[in-house]
Each structure stands twice: as C-alpha cells, then as structure tokens.
Protein backbone atom coordinates (compact mmCIF):
# COMPACT_ATOMS: atom_id res chain seq x y z
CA UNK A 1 0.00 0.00 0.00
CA UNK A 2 1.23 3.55 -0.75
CA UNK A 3 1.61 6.16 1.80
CA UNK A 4 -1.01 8.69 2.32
CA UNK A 5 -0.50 12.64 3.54
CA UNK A 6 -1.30 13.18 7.09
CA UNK A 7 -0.64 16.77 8.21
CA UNK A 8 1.91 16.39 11.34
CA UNK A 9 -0.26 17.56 13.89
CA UNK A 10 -2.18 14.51 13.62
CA UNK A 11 0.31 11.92 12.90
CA UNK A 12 0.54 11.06 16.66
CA UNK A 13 -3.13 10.03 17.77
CA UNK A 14 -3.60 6.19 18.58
CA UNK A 15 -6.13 5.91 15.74
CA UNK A 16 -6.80 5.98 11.95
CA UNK A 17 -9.44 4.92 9.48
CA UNK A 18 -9.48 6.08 6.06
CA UNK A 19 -13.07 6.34 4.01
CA UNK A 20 -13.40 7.64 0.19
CA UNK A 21 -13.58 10.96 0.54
CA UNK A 22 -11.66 11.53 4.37
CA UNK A 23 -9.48 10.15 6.80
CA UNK A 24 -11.09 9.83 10.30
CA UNK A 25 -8.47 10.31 13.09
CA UNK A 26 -9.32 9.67 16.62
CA UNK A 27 -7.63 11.56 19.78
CA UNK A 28 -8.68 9.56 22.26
CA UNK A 29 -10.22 5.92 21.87
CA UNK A 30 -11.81 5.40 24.72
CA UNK A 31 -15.77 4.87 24.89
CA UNK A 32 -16.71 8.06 27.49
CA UNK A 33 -15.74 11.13 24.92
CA UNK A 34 -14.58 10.72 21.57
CA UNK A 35 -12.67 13.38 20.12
CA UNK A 36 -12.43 12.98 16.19
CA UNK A 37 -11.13 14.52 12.86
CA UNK A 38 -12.17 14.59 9.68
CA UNK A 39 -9.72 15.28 7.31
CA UNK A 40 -10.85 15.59 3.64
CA UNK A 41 -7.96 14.86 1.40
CA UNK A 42 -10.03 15.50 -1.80
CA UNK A 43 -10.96 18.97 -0.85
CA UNK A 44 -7.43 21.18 0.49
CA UNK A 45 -7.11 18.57 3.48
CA UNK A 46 -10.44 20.65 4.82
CA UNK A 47 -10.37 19.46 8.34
CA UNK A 48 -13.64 18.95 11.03
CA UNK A 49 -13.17 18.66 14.55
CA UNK A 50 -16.48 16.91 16.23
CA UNK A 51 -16.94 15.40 19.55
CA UNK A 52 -18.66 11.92 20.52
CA UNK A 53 -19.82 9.77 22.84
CA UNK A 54 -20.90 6.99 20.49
CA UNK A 55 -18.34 4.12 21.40
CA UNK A 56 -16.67 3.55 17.86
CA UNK A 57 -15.47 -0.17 16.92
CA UNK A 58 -13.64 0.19 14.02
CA UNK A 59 -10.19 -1.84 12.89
CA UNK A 60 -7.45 1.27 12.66
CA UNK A 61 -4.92 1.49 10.00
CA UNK A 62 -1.41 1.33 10.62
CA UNK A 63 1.19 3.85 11.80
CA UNK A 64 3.61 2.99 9.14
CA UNK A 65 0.76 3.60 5.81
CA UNK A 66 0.88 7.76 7.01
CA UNK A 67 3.44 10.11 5.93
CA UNK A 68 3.95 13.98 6.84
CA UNK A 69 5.87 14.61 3.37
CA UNK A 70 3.87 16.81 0.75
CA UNK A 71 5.31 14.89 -1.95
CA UNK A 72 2.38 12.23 -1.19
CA UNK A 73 -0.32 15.06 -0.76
CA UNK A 74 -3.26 14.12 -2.80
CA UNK A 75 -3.33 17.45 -5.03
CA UNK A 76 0.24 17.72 -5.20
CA UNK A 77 0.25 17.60 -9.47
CA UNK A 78 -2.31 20.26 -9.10
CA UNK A 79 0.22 22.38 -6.58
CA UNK A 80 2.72 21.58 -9.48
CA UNK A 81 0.69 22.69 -12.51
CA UNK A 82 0.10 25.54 -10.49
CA UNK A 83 3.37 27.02 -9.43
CA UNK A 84 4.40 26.39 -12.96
CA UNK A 85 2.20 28.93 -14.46
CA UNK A 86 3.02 31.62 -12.25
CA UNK A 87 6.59 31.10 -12.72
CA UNK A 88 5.76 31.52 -16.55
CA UNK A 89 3.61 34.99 -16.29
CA UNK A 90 6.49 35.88 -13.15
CA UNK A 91 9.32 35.26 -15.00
CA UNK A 92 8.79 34.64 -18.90
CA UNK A 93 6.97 37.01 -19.51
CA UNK A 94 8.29 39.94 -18.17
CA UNK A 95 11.73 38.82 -19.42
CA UNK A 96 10.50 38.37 -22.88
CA UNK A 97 8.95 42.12 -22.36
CA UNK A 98 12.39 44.13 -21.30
CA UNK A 99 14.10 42.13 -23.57
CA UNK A 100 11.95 43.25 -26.58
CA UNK A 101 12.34 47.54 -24.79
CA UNK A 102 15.66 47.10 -23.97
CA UNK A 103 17.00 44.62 -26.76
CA UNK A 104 20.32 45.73 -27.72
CA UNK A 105 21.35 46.25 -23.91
CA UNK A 106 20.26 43.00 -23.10
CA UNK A 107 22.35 40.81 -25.69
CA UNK A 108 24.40 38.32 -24.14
C-alpha cells in the first residue's frame, strides 16, 4: 500500500481509518468522549473537529501507511501545474517584455 498525507499535527493520535472521501483520526479511543477529525484529502485537506460519545469499533490502520511529506499530498500535481504557471507569467513574460524595450542592452 502507498503512503497517504497526514498533516503532522495529527500523525501522533492512537487511531486511523481512512473512508473515500476523508481520513477519520481519533484523539482519544476510549468509549466516554470521543474526540475525532475529519480530514478531507479531496478537498485542500479541509479538516472537522467533532466530539462523541458513540463508542466507535472500528479496525485502525497502521502507523507505518501515514506520511507527513507533501510529496504524497493528494493534489500535489495540481500544486505543481500551479506554481508552474506563475513562474511563466512571473518570470517569462516579463523577461521576454524588457528584452523586446531594452533589446540591444540585453544581448548576451
């Protein structure tokens, strides 16, 4: 199984369970209070804090299947795509604009 994005804040609760659209972490796991997150992955890693007293009985994931490096974020080629077009209008661009005013300073 591949590793999935966990912010770091929550990569040290005793228990995770991952669903199709969010990953359900749980603070504490004991039946009194339940304090849980919902993280959706598909939508910016959106998070939900909610408190519960219903006793959950669910089989957690393990430790070792969550990772705190963005290169396993779920919209990282989006993040990519992204930071690729502003570095064209940032950078190209403009270049390609002072080099056409200022041409025959600019010759290398």
């Amino acid at each position: 199984m591949s590793k999935i994005y966990l912010p770091s804040q929550y990569l040290n609760k005793p228990c995770y369970v991952v669903n199709n659209d969010y990953i359900r972490v749980f603070e504490t796991t004991n039946n009194s209070n339940n304090v849980v997150y919902d993280i959706y992955f598909k939508n910016n890693y959106y998070v939900k804090r909610s408190n519960s007293s219903y006793s959950y009985n669910t089989q957690c994931d393990n430790i070792n299947t969550y990772t705190d490096s963005v290169y396993y974020r779920y919209d990282f080629d989006k993040i990519l795509i992204i930071f690729i077009i502003i570095l064209i209008f940032c950078f190209y661009f403009p270049y390609r604009i002072i080099s056409r005013v200022f041409g025959r300073w600019l010759k290398f």
